[in-house]
N, C-alpha and C. Protein backbone atom coordinates (compact mmCIF):
# COMPACT_ATOMS: atom_id res chain seq x y z
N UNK A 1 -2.60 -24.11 24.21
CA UNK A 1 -2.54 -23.92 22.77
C UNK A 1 -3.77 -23.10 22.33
N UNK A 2 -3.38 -22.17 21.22
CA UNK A 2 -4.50 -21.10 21.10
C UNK A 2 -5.63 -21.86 20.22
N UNK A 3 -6.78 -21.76 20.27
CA UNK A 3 -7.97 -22.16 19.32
C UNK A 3 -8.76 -21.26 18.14
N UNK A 4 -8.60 -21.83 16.96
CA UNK A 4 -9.02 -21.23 16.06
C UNK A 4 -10.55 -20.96 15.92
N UNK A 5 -10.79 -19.80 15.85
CA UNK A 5 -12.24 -18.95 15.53
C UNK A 5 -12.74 -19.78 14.09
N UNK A 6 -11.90 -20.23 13.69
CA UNK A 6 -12.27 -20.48 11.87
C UNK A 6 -12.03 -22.11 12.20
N UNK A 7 -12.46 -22.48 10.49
CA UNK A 7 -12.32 -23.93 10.19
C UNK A 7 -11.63 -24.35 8.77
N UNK A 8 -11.76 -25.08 8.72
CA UNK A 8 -10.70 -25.80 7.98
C UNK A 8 -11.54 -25.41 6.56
N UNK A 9 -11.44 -24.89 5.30
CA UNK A 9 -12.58 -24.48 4.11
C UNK A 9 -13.29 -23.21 3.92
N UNK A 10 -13.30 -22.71 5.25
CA UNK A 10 -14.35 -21.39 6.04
C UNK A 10 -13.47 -20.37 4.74
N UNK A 11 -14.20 -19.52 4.21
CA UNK A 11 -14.15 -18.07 3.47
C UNK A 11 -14.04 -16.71 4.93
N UNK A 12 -13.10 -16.66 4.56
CA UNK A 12 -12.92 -15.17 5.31
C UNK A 12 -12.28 -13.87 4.58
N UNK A 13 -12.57 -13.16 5.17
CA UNK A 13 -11.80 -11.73 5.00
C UNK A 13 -10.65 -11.89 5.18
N UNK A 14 -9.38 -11.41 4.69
CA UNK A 14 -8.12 -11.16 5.18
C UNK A 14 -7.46 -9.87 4.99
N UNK A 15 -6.86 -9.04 6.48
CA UNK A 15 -6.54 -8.23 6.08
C UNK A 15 -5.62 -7.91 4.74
N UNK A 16 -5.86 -6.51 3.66
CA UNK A 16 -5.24 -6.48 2.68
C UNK A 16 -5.49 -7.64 1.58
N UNK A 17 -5.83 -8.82 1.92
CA UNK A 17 -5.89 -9.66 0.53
C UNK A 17 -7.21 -9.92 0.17
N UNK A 18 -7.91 -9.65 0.79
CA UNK A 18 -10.20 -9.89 0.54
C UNK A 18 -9.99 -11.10 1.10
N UNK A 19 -10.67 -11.60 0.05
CA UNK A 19 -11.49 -13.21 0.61
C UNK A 19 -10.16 -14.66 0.13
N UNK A 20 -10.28 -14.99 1.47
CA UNK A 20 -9.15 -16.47 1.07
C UNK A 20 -9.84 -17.25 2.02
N UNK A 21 -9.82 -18.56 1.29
CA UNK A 21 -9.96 -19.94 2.55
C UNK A 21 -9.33 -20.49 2.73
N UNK A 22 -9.55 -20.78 3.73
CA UNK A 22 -8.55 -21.39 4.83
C UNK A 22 -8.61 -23.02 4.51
N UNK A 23 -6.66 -23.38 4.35
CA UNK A 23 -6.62 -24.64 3.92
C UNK A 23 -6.01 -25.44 4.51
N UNK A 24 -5.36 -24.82 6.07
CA UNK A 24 -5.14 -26.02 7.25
C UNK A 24 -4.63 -25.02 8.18
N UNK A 25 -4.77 -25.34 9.43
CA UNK A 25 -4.63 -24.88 10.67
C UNK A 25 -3.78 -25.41 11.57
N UNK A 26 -2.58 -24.89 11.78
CA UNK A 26 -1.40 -26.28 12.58
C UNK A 26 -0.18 -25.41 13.12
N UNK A 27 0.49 -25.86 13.39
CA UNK A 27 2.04 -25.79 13.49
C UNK A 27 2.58 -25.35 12.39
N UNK A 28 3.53 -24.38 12.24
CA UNK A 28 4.06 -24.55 10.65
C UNK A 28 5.43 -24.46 11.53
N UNK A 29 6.36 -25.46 10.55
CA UNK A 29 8.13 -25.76 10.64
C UNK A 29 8.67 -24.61 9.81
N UNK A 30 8.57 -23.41 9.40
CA UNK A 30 8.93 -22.13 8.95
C UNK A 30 9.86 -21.28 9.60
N UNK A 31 11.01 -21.19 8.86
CA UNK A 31 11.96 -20.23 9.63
C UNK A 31 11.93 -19.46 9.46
N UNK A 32 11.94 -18.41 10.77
CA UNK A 32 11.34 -17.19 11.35
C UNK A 32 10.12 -17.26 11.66
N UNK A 33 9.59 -18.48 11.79
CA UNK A 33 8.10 -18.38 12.55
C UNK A 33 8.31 -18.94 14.26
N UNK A 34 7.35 -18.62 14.73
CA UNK A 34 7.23 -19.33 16.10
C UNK A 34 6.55 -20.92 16.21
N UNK A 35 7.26 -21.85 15.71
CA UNK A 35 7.21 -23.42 15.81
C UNK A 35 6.07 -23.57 17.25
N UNK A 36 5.62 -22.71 17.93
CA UNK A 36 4.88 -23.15 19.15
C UNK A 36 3.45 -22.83 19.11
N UNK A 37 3.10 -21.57 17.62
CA UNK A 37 1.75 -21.21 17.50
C UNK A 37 1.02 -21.84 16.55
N UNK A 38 -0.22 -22.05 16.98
CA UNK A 38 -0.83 -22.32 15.46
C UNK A 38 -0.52 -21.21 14.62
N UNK A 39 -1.39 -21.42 12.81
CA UNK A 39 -1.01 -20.55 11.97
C UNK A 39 -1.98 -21.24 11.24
N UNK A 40 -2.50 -20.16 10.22
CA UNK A 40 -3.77 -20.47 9.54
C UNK A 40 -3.21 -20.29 8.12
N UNK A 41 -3.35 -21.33 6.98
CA UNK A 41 -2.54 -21.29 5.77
C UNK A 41 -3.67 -20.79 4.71
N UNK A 42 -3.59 -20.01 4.37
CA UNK A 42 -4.70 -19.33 3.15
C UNK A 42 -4.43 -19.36 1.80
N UNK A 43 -5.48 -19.31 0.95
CA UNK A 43 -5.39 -18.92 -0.61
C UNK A 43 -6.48 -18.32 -0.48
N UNK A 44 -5.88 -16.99 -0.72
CA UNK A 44 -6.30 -15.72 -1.42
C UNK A 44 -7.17 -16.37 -2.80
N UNK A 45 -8.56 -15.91 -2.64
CA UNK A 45 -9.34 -16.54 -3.92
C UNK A 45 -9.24 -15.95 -5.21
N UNK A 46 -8.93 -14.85 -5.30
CA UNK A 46 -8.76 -14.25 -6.60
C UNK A 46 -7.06 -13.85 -6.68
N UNK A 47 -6.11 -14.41 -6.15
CA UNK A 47 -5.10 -14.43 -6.89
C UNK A 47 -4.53 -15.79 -7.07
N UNK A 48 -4.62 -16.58 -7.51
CA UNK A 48 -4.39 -17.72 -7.85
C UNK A 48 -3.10 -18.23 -7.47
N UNK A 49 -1.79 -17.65 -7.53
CA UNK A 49 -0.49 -18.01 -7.60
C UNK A 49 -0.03 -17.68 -5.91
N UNK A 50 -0.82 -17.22 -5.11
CA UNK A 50 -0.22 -17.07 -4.14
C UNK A 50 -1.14 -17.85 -2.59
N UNK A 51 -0.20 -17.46 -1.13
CA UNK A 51 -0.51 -18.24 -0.52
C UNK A 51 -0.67 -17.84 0.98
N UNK A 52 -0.64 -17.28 1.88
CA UNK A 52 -0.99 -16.69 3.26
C UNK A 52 -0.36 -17.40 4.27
N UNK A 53 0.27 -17.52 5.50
CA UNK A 53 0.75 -18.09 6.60
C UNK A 53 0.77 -16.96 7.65
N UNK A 54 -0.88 -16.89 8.74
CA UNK A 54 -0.95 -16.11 9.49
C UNK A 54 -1.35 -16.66 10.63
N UNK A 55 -0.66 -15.97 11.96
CA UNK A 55 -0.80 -16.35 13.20
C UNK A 55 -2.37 -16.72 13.56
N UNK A 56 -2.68 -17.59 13.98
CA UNK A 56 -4.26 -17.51 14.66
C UNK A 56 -4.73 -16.46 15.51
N UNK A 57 -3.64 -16.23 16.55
CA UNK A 57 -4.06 -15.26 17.21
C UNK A 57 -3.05 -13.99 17.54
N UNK A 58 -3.84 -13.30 16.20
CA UNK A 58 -2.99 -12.07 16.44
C UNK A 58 -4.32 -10.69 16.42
N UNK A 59 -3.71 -9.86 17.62
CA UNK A 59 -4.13 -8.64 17.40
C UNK A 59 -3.71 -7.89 16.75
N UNK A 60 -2.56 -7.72 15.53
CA UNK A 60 -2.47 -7.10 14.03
C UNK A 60 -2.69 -7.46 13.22
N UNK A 61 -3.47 -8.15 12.65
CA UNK A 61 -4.20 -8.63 11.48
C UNK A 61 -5.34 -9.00 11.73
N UNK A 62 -6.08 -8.86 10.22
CA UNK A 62 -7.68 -8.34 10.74
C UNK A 62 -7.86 -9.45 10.03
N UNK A 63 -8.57 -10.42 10.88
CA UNK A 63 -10.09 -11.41 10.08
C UNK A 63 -10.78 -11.62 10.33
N UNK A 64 -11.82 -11.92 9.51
CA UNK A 64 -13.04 -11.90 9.86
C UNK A 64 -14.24 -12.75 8.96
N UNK A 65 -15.74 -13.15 9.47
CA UNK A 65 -16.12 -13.74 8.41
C UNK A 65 -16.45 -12.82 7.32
N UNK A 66 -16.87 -13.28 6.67
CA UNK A 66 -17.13 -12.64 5.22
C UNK A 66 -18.56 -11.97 5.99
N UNK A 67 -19.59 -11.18 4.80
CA UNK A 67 -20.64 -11.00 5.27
C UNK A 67 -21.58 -11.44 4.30
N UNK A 68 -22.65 -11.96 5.44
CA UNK A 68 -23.56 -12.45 4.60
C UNK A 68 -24.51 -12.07 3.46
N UNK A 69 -25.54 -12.69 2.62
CA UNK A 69 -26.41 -11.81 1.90
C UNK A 69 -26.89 -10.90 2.21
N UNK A 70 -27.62 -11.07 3.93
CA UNK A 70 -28.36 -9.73 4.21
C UNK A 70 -27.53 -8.51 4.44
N UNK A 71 -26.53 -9.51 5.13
CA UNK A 71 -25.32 -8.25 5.74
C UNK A 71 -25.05 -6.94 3.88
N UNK A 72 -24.53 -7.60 3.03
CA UNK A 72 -24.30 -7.23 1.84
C UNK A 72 -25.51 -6.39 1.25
N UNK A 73 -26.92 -6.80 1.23
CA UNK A 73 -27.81 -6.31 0.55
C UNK A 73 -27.82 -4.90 1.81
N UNK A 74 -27.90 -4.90 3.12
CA UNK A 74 -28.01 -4.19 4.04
C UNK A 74 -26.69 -2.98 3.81
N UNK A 75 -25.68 -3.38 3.26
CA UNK A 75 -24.18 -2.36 3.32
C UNK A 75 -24.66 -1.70 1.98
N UNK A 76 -25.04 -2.48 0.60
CA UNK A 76 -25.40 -1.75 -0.26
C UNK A 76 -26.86 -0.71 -0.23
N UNK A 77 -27.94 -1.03 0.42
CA UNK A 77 -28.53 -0.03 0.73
C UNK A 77 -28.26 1.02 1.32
N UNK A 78 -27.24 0.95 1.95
CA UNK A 78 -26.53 2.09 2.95
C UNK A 78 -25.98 2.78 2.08
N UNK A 79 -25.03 2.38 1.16
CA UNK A 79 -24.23 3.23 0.07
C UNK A 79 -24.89 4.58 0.05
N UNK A 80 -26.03 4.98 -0.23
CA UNK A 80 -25.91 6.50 -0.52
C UNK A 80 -25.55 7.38 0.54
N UNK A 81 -25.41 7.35 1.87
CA UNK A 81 -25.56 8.03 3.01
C UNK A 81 -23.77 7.41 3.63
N UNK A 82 -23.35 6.59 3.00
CA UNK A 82 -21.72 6.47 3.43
C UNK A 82 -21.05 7.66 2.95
N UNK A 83 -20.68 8.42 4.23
CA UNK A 83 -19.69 9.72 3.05
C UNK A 83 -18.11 9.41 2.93
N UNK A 84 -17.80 10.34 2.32
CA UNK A 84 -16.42 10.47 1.55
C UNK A 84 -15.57 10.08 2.43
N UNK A 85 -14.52 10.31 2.24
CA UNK A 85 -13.31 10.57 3.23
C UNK A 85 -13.30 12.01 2.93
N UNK A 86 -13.02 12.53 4.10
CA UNK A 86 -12.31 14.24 4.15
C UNK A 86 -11.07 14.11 3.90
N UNK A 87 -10.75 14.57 3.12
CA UNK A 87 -9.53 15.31 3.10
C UNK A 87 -9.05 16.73 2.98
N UNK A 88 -8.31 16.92 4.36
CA UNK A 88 -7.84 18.09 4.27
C UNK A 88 -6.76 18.73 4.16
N UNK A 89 -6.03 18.10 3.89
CA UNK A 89 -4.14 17.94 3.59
C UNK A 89 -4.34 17.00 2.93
N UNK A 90 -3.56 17.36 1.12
CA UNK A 90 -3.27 16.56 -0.14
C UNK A 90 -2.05 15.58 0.79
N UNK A 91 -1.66 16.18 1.42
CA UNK A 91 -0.37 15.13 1.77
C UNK A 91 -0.29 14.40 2.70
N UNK A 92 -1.27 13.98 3.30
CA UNK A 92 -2.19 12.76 3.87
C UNK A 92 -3.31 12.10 3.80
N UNK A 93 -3.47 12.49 2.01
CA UNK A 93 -4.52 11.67 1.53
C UNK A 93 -4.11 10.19 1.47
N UNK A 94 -2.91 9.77 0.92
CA UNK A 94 -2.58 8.72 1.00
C UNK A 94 -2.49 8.02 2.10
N UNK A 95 -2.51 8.30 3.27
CA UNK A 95 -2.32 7.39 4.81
C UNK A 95 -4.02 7.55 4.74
N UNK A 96 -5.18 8.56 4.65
CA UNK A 96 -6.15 7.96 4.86
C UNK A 96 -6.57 7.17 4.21
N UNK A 97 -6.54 6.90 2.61
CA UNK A 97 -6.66 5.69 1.99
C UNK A 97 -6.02 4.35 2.77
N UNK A 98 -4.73 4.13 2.78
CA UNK A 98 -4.71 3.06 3.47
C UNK A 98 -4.98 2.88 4.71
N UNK A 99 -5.33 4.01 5.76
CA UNK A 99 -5.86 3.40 7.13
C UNK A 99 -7.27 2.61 6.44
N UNK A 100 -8.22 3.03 5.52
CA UNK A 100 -9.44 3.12 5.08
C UNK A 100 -9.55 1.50 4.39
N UNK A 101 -8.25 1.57 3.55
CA UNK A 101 -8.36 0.00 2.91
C UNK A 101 -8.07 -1.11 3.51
N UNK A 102 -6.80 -1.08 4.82
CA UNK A 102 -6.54 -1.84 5.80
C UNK A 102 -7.63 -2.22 7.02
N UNK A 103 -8.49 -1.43 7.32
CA UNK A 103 -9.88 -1.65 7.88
C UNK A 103 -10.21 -2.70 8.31
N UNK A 104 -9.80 -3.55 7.06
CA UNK A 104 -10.83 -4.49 6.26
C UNK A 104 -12.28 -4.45 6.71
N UNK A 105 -13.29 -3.47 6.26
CA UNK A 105 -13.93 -2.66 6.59
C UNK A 105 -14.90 -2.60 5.31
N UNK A 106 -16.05 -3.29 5.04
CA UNK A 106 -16.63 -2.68 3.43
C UNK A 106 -16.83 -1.59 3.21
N UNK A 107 -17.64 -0.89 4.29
CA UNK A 107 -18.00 0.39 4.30
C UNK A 107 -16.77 1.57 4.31
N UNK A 108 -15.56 0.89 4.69
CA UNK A 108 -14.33 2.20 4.37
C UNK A 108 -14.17 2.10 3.00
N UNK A 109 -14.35 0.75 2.45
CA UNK A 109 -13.89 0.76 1.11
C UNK A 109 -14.74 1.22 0.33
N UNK A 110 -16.34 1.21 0.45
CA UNK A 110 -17.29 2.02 -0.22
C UNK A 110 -16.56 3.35 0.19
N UNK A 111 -16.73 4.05 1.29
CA UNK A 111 -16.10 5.42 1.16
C UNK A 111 -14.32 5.72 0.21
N UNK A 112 -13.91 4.76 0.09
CA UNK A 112 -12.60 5.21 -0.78
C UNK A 112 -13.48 5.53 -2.01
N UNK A 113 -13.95 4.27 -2.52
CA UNK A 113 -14.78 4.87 -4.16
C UNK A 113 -15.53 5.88 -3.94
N UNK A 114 -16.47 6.23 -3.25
CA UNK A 114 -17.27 7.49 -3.29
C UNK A 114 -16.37 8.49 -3.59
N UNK A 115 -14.91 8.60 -2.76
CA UNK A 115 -14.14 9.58 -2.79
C UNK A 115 -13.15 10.18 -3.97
N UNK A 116 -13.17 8.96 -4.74
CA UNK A 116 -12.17 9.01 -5.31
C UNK A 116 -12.70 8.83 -7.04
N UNK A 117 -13.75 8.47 -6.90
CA UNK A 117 -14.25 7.87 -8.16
C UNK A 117 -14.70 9.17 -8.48
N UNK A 118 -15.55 10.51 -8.34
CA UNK A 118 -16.04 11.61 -8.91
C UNK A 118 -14.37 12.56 -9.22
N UNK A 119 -13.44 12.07 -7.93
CA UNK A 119 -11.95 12.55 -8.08
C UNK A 119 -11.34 12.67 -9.62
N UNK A 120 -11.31 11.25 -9.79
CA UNK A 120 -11.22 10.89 -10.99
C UNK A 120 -12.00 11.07 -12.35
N UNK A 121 -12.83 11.13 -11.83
CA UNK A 121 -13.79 11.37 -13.29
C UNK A 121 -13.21 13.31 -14.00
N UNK A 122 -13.72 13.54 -12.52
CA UNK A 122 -13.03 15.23 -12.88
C UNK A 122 -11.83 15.94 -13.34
N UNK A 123 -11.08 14.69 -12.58
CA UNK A 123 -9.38 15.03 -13.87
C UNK A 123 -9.49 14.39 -15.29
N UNK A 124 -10.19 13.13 -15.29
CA UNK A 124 -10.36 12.93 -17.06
C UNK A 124 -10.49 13.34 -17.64
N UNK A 125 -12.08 14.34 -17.02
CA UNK A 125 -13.21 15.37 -18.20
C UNK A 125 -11.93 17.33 -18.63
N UNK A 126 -11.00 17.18 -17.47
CA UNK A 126 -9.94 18.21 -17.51
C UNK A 126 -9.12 17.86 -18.35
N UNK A 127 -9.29 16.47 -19.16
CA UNK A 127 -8.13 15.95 -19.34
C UNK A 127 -7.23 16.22 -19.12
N UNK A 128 -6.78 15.58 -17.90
CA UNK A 128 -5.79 15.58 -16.64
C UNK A 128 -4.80 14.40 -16.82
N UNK A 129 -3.99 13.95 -16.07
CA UNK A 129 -3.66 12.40 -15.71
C UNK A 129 -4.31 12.25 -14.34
N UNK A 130 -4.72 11.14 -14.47
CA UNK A 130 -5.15 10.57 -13.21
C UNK A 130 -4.38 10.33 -11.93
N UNK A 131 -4.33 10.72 -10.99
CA UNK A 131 -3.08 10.60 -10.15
C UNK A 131 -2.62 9.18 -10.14
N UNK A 132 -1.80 8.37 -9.71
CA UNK A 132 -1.43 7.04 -9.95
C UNK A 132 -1.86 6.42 -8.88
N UNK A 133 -1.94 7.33 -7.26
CA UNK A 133 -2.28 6.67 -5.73
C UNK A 133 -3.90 6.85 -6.32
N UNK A 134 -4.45 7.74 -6.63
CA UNK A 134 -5.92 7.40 -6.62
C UNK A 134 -5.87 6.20 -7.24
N UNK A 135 -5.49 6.00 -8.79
CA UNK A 135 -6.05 4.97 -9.64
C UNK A 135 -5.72 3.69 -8.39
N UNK A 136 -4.44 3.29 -7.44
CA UNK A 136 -4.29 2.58 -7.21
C UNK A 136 -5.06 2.22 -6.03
N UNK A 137 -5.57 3.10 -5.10
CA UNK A 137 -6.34 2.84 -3.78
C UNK A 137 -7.80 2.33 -4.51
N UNK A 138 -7.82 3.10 -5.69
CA UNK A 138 -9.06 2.92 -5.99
C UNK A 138 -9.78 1.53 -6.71
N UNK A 139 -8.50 0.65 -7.28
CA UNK A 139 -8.99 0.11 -7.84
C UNK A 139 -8.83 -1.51 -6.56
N UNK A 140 -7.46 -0.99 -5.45
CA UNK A 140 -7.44 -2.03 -4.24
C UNK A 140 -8.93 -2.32 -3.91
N UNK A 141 -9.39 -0.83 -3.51
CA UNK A 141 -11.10 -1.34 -2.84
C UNK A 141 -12.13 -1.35 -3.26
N UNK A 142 -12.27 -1.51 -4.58
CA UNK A 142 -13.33 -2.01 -5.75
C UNK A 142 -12.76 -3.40 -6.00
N UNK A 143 -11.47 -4.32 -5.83
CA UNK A 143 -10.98 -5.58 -5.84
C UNK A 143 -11.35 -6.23 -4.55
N UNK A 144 -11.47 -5.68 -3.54
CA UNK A 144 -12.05 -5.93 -2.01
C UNK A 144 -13.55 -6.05 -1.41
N UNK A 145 -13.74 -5.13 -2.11
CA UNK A 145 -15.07 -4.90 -1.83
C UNK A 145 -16.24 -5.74 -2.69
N UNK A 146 -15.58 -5.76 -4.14
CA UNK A 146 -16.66 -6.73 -5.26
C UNK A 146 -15.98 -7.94 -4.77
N UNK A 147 -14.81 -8.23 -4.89
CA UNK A 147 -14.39 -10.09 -4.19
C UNK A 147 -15.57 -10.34 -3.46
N UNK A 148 -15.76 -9.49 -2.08
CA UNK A 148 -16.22 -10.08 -1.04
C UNK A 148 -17.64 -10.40 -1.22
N UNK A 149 -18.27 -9.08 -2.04
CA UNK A 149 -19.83 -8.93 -2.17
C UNK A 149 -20.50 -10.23 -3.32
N UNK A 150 -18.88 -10.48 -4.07
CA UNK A 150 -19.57 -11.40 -5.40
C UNK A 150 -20.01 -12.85 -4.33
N UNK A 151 -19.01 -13.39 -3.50
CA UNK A 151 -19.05 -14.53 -2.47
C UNK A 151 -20.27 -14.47 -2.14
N UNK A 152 -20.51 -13.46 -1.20
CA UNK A 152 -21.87 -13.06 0.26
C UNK A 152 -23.26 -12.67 -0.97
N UNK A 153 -22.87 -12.43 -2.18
CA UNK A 153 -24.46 -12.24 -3.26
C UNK A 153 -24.53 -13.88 -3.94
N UNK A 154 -23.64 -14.38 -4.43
CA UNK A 154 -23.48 -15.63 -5.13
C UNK A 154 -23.39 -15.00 -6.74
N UNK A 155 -22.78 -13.68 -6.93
CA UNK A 155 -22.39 -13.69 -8.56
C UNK A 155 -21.15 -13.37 -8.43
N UNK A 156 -20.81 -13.27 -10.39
CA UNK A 156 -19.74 -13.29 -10.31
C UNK A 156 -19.06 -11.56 -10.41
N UNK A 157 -17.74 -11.88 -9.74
CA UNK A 157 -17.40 -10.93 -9.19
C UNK A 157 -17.36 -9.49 -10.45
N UNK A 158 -17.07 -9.92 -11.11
CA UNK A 158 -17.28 -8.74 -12.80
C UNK A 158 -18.75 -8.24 -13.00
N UNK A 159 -20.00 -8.52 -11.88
CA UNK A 159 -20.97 -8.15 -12.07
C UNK A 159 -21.41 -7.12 -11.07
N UNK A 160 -20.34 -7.23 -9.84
CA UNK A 160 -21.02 -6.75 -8.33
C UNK A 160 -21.47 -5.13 -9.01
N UNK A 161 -20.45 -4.82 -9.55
CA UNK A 161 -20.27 -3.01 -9.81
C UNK A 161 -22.02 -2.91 -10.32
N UNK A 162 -22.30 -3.47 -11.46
CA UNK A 162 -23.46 -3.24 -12.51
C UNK A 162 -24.82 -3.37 -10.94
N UNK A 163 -24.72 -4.42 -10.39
CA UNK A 163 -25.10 -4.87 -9.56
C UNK A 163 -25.63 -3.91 -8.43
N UNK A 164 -24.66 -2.87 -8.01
CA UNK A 164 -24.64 -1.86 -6.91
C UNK A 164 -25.45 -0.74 -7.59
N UNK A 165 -24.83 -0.80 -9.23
CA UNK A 165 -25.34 0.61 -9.66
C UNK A 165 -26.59 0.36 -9.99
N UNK A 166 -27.58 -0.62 -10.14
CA UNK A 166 -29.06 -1.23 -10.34
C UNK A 166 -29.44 -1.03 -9.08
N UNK A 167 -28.96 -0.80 -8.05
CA UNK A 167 -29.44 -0.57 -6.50
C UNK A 167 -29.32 0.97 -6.01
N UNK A 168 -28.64 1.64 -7.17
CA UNK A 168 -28.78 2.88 -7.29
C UNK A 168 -27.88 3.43 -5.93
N UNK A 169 -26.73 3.00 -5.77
CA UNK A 169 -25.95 3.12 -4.79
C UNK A 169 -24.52 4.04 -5.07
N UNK A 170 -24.14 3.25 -6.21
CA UNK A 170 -22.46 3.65 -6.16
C UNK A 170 -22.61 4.23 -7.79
N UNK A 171 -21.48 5.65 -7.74
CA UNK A 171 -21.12 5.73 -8.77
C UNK A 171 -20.38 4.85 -9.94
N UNK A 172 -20.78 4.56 -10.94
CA UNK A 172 -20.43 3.59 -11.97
C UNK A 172 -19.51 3.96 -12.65
């Protein structure tokens, strides 16, 4: 029987959903599941209404612990020297965003905002429309990235942004 890396309460990363803890570790009686593996049952911390049922041991889905204060104060000092994403074909900007947000990766998700956030600013000031995949990648890994950092700093998550830009890191 496979053994869980995690514990029963533990805050982790989850791929695609940020930070959920883990609220039992077992067997699940679920049809279409495999009745023979463990499975790790999550709540996603910032969406309230929903709920996670993922294999313990899988090599397609990413988890991981959260990172700590230093880890966090250490990723936000880095911010100025994380670069963009390249893009060089409009018509695979969208697969590098999500290889970038699926990561679960802080530092890909700092590079989506670097990339996308001056993106945006520049179609506003054109008064443009904003493309709808930027607004949406963009606002996935600013929901990912502040979840995780508000946990690993101890504020609250509506502050991380003000927070980064006082560290003189991220565009605001």
């Amino acid at each position: 029987m496979a053994t869980s890396v995690f514990q029963i309460n533990d805050l982790i990363a989850y791929d695609g959903s940020g930070v959920c803890i883990i609220e039992a570790i077992g067997l699940q009686d679920i049809s279409g599941l495999d009745s023979s593996l463990q499975y790790y049952k999550l709540k996603p911390l910032y969406e309230k209404e929903s709920s996670i049922i993922s294999p313990v041991n899988s090599s397609r889905i990413l988890i991981r612990k959260l990172l700590t204060q230093e880890e966090a104060m250490d990723l936000i000092a880095l911010v100025p020297g994380i670069e963009e994403i390249g893009i060089e074909d409009e018509k695979g900007r969208e697969e590098k965003y999500k290889q970038a947000l699926h990561s679960n990766n802080c530092s890909e998700w700092v590079r989506i905002i670097k990339t996308l956030s001056p993106r945006m600013e520049a179609r506003a000031q054109q008064k443009k429309t904003v493309d709808q995949i930027d607004q949406r990648y963009f606002r996935m890994a600013e929901d990912l990235l502040y979840g995780e950092l508000a946990i690993s700093l101890g504020i609250p998550k509506d502050q991380v942004r003000d927070f980064i830009a006082d560290q003189a890191a991220l565009p605001a």
